[in-house]
N, C-alpha and C. Protein backbone atom coordinates (compact mmCIF):
# COMPACT_ATOMS: atom_id res chain seq x y z
N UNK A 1 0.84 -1.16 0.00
CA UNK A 1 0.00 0.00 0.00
C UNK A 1 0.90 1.23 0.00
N UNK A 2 0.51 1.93 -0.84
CA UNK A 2 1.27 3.17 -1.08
C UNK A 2 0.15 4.48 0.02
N UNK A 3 0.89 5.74 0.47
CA UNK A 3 -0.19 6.38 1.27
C UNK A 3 0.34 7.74 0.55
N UNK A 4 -0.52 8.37 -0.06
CA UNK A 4 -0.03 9.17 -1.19
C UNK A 4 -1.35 10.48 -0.64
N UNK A 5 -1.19 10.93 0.89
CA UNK A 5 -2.37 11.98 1.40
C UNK A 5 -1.10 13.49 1.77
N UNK A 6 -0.10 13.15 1.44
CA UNK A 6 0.47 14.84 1.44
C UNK A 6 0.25 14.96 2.94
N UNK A 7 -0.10 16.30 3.14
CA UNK A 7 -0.02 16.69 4.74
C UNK A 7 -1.06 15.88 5.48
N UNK A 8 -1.48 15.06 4.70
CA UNK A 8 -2.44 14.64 5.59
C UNK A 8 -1.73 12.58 5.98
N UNK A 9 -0.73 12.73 5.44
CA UNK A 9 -0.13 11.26 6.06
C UNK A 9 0.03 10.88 7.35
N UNK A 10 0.51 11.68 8.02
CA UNK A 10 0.33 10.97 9.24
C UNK A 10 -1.28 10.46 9.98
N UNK A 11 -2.04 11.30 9.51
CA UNK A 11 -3.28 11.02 9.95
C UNK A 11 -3.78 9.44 9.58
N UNK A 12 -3.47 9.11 8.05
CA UNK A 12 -4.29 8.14 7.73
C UNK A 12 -2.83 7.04 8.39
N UNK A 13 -1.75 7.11 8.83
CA UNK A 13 -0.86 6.05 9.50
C UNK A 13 -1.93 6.03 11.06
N UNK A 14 -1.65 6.76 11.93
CA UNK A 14 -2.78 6.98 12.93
C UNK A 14 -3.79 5.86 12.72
N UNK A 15 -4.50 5.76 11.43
CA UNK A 15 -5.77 4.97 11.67
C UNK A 15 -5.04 3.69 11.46
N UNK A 16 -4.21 3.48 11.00
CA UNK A 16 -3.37 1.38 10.97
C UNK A 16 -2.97 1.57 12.02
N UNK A 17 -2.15 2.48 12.84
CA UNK A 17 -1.59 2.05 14.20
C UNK A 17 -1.39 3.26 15.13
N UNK A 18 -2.14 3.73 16.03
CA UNK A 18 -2.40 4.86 17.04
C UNK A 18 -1.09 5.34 17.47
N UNK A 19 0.02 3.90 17.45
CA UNK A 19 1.21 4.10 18.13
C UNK A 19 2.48 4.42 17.31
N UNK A 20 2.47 4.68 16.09
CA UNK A 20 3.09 5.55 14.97
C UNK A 20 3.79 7.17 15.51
N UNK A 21 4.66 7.26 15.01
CA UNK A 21 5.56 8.51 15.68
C UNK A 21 4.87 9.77 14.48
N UNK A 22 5.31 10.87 14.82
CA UNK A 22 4.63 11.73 13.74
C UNK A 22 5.70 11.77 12.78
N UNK A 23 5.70 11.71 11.13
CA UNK A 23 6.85 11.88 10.27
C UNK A 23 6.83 13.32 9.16
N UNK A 24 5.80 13.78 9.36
CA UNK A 24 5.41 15.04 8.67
C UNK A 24 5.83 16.69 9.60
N UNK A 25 5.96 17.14 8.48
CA UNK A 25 6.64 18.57 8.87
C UNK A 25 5.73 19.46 7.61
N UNK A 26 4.62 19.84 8.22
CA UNK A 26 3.87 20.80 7.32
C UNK A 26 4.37 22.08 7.33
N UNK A 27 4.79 22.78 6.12
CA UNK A 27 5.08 24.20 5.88
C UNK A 27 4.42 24.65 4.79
N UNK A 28 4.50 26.04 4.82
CA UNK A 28 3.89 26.49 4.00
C UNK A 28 4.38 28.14 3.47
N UNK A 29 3.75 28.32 2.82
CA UNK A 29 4.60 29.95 2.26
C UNK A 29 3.30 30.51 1.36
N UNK A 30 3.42 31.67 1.79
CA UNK A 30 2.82 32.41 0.55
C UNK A 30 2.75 33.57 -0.68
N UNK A 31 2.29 33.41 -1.48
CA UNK A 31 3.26 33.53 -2.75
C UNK A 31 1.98 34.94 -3.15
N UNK A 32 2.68 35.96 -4.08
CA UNK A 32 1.76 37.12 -4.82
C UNK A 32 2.08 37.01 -5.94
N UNK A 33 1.73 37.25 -7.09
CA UNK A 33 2.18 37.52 -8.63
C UNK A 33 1.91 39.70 -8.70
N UNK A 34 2.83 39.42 -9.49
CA UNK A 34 3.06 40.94 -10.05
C UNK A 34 3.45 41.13 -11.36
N UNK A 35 3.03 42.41 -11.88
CA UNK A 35 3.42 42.13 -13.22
C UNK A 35 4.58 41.90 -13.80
N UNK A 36 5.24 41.60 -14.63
CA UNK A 36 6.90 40.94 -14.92
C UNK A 36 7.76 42.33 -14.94
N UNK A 37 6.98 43.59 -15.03
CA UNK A 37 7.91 45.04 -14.72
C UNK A 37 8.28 45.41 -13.53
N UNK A 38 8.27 44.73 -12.28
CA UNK A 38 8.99 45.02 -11.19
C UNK A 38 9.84 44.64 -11.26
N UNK A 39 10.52 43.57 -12.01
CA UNK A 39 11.80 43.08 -12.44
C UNK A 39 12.24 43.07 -13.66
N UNK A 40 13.70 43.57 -14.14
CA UNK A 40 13.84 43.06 -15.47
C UNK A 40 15.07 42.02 -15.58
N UNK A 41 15.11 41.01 -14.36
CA UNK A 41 15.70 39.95 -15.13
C UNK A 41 14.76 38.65 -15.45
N UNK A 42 16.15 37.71 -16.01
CA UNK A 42 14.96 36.41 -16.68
C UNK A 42 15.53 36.00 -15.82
N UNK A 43 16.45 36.12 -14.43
CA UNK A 43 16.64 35.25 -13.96
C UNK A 43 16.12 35.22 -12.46
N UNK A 44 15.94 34.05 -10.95
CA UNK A 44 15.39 34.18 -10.30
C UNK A 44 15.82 35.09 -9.61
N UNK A 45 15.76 35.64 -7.91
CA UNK A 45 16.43 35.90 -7.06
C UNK A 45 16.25 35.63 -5.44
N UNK A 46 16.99 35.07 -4.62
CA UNK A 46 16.89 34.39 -3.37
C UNK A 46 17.44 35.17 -2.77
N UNK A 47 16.33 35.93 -1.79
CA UNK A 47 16.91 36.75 -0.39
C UNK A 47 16.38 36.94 0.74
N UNK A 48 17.05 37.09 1.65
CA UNK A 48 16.55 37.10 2.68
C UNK A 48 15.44 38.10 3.31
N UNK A 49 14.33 37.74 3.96
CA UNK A 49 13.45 38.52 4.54
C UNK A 49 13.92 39.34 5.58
N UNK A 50 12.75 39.77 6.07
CA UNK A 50 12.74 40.44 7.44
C UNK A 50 12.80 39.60 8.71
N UNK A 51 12.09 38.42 8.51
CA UNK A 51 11.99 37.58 9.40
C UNK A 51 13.03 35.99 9.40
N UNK A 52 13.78 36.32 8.52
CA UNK A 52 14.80 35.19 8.59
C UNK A 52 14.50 34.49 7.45
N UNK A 53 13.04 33.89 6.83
CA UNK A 53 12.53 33.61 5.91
C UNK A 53 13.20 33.85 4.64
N UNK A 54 13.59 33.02 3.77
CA UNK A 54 13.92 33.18 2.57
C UNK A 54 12.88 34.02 1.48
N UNK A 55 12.95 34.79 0.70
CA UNK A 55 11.75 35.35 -0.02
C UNK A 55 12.39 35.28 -1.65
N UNK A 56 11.24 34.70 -2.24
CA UNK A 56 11.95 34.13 -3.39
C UNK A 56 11.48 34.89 -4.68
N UNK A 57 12.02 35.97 -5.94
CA UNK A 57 11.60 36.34 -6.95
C UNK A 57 11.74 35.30 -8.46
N UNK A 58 11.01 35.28 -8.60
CA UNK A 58 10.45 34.28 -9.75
C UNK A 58 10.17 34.78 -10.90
N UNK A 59 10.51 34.90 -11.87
CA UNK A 59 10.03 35.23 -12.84
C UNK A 59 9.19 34.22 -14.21
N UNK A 60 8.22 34.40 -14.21
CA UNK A 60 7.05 33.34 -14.29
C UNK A 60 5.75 33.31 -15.53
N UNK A 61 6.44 33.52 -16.82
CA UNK A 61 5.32 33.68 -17.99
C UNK A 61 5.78 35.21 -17.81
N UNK A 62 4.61 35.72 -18.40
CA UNK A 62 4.66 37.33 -18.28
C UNK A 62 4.26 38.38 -16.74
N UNK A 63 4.66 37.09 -16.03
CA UNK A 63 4.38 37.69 -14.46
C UNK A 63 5.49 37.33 -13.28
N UNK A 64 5.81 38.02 -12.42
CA UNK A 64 7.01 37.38 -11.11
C UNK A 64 6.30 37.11 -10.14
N UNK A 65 6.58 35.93 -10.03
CA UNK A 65 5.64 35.24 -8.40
C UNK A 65 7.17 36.19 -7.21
N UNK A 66 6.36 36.48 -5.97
CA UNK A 66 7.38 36.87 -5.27
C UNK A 66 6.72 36.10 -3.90
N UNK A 67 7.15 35.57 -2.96
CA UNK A 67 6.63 34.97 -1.84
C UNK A 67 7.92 34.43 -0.87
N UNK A 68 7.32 33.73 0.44
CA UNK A 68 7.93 33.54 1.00
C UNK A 68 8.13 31.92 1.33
N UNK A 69 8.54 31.20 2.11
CA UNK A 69 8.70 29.67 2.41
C UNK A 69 8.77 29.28 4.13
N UNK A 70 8.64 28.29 3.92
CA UNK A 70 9.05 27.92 5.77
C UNK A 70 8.23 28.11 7.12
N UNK A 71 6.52 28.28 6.50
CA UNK A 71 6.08 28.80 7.78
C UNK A 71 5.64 27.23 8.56
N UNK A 72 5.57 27.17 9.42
CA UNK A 72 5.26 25.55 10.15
C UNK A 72 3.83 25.94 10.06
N UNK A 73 3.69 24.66 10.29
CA UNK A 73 1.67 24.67 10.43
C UNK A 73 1.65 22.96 11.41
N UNK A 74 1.02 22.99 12.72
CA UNK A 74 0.84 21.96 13.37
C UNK A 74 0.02 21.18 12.71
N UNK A 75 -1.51 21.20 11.83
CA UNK A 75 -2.33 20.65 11.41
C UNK A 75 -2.30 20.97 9.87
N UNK A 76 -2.82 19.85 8.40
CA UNK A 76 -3.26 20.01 7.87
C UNK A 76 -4.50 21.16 7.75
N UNK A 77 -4.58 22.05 6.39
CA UNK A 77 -5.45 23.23 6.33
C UNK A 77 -5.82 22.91 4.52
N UNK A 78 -7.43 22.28 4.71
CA UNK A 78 -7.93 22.73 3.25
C UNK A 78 -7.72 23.94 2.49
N UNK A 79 -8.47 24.97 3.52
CA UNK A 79 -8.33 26.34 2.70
C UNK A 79 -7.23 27.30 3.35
N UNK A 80 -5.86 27.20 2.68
CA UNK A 80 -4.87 28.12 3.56
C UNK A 80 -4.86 29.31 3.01
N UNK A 81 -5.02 30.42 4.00
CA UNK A 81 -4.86 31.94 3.53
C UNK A 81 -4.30 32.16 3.69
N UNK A 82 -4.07 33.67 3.09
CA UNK A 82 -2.39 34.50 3.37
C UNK A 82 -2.73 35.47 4.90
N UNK A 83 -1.66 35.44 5.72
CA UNK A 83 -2.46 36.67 6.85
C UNK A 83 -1.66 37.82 6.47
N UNK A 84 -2.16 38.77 6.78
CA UNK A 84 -1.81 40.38 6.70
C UNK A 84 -0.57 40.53 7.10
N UNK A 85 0.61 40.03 7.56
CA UNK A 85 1.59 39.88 8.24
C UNK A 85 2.43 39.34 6.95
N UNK A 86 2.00 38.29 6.03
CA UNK A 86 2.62 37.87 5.11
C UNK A 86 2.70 38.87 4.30
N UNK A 87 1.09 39.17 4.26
CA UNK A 87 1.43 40.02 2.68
C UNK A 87 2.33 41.05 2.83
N UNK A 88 2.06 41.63 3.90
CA UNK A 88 3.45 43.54 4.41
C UNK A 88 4.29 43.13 4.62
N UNK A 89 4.82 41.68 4.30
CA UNK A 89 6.21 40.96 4.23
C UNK A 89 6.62 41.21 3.05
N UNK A 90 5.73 40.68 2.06
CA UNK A 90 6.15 40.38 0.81
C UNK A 90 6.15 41.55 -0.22
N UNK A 91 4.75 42.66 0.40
CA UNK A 91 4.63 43.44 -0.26
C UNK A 91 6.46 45.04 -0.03
């Protein structure tokens, strides 16, 4: 049996055996697009945030994803939002 549930693996190990260690490390980051004129290279760029966080420029079709990486999350989240803290990060 293959267990192919993403952040949600440890949960479905839990239901074969209660006594399973946890093996998941949920993170998460969140990402903005902008138009491709805030930058004019074709190439990426990796730097450091405010908060230690890596913040990554992308340049992406005719648009630059710019976002961040690394936030922990204790639980799986269907619908993950950005909080106001991210975005005046990124923005």
């Amino acid at each position: 049996m293959v267990n192919c549930t993403g952040a949600w693996a440890d949960q479905i190990r839990l239901k074969d055996d209660k006594n399973v260690s946890k093996r998941i490390c949920i993170v998460g980051g969140a990402h903005l697009t902008y138009d491709a004129q805030i930058s004019n290279s074709k190439f990426g760029l990796c730097l450091p945030s405010k908060d230690g966080r890596i913040m990554l420029v992308v340049p992406w079709l005719d648009r630059v994803i710019v976002g961040t990486t690394e936030r922990k999350f204790e639980e799986p989240t269907e619908n993950p939002t950005i909080s106001t803290d991210e975005r005046n990060l990124i923005q």
